[in-house]
C-alpha atoms as a PDB file:
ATOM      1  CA  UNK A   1      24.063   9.641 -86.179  1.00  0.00           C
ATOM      2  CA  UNK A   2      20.523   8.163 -85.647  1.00  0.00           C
ATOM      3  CA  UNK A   3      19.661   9.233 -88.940  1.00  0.00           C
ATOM      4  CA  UNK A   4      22.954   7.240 -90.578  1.00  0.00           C
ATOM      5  CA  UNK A   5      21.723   3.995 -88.202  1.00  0.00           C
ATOM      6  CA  UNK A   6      18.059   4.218 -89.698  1.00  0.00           C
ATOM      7  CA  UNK A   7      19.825   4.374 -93.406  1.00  0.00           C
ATOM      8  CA  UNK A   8      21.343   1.293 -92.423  1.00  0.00           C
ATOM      9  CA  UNK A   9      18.204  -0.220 -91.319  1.00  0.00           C
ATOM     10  CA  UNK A  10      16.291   0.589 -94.131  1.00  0.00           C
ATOM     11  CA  UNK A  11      18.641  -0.534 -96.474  1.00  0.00           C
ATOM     12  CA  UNK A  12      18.760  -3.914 -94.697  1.00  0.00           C
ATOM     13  CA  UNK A  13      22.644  -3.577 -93.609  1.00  0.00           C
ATOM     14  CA  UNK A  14      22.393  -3.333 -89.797  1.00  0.00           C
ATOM     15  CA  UNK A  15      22.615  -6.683 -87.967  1.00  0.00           C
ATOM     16  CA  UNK A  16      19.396  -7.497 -86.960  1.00  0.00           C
ATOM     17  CA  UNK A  17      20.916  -7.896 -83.447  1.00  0.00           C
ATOM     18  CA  UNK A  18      21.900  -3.912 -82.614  1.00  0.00           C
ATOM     19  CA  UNK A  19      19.192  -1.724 -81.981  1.00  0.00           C
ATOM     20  CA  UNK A  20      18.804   1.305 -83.714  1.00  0.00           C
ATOM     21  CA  UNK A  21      19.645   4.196 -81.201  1.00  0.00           C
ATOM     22  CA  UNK A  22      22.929   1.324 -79.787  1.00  0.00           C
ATOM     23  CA  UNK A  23      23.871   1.879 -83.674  1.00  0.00           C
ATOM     24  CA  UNK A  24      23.575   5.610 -83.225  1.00  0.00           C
ATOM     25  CA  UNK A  25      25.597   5.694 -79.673  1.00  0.00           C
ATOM     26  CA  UNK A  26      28.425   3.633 -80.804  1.00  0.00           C
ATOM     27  CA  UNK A  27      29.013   5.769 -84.101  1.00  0.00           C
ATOM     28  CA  UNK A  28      28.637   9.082 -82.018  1.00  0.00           C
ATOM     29  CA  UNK A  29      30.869   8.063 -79.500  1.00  0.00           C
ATOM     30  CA  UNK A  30      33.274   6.841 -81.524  1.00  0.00           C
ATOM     31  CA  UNK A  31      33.010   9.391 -84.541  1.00  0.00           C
ATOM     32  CA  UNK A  32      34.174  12.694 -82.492  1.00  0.00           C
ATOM     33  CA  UNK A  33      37.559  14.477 -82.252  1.00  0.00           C
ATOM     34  CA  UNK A  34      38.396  13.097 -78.142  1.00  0.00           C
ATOM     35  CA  UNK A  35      39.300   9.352 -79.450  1.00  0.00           C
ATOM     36  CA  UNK A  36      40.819  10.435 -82.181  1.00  0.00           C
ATOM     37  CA  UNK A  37      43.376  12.322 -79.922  1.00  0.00           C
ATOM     38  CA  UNK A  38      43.666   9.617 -78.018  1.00  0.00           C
ATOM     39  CA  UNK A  39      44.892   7.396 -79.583  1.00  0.00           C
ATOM     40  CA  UNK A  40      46.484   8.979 -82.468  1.00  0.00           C
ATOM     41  CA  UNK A  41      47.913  12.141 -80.243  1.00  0.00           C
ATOM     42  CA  UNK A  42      49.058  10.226 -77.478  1.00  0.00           C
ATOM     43  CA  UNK A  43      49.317   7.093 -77.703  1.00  0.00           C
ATOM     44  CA  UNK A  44      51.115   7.473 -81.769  1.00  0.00           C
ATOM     45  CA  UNK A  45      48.754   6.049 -83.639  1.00  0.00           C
ATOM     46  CA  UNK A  46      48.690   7.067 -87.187  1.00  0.00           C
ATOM     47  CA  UNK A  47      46.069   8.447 -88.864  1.00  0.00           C
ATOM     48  CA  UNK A  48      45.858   5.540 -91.249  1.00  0.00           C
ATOM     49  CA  UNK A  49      45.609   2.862 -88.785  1.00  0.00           C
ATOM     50  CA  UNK A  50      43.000   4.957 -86.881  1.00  0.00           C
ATOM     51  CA  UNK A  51      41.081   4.972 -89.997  1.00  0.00           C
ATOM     52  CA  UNK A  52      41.644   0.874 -90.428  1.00  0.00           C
ATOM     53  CA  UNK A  53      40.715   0.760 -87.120  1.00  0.00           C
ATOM     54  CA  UNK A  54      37.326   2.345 -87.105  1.00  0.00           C
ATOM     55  CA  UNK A  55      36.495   1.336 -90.235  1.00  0.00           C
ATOM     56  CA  UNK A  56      37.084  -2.172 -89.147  1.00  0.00           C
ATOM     57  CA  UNK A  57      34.875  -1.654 -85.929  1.00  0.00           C
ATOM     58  CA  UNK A  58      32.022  -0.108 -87.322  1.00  0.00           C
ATOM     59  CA  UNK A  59      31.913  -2.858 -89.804  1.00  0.00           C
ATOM     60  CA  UNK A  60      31.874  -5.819 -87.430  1.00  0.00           C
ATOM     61  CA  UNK A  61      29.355  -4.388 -84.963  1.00  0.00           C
ATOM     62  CA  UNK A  62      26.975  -2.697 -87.163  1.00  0.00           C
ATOM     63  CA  UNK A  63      26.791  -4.597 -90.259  1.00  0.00           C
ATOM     64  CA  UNK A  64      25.027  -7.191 -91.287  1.00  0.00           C
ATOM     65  CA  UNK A  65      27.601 -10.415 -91.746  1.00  0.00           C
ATOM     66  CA  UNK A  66      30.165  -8.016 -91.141  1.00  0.00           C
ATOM     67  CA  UNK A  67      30.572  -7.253 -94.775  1.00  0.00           C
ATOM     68  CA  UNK A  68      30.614  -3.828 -96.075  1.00  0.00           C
END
């Protein structure tokens, strides 16, 4: 995950405001199998919206602007 956060940072897409290894924390934590089943196991999410969802939060904290 640190790796993906320092392509971001060389390619000039992470917000200048998240630090590098915050980058890396947020997309581990948030990239394994225990939220998934979380909210898509029990609370009924489906898959789609998890994706949405994700998608949609990596791009507003990581990026730069926001934008993909």
């Amino acid at each position: 995950m640190r790796l993906f956060a320092k392509e971001l940072v060389a390619t000039g897409q992470l917000h200048a405001d998240v630090e590098v290894d915050d980058a890396a924390d947020w997309i581990w934590a948030t990239n394994g199998p225990e939220l998934y089943l979380l909210l898509v196991g029990d609370r009924g999410w489906s898959p789609e919206k998890y994706e949405v969802w994700l998608t949609r939060g990596w791009i507003r904290l990581l990026l730069v602007d926001g934008a993909s």
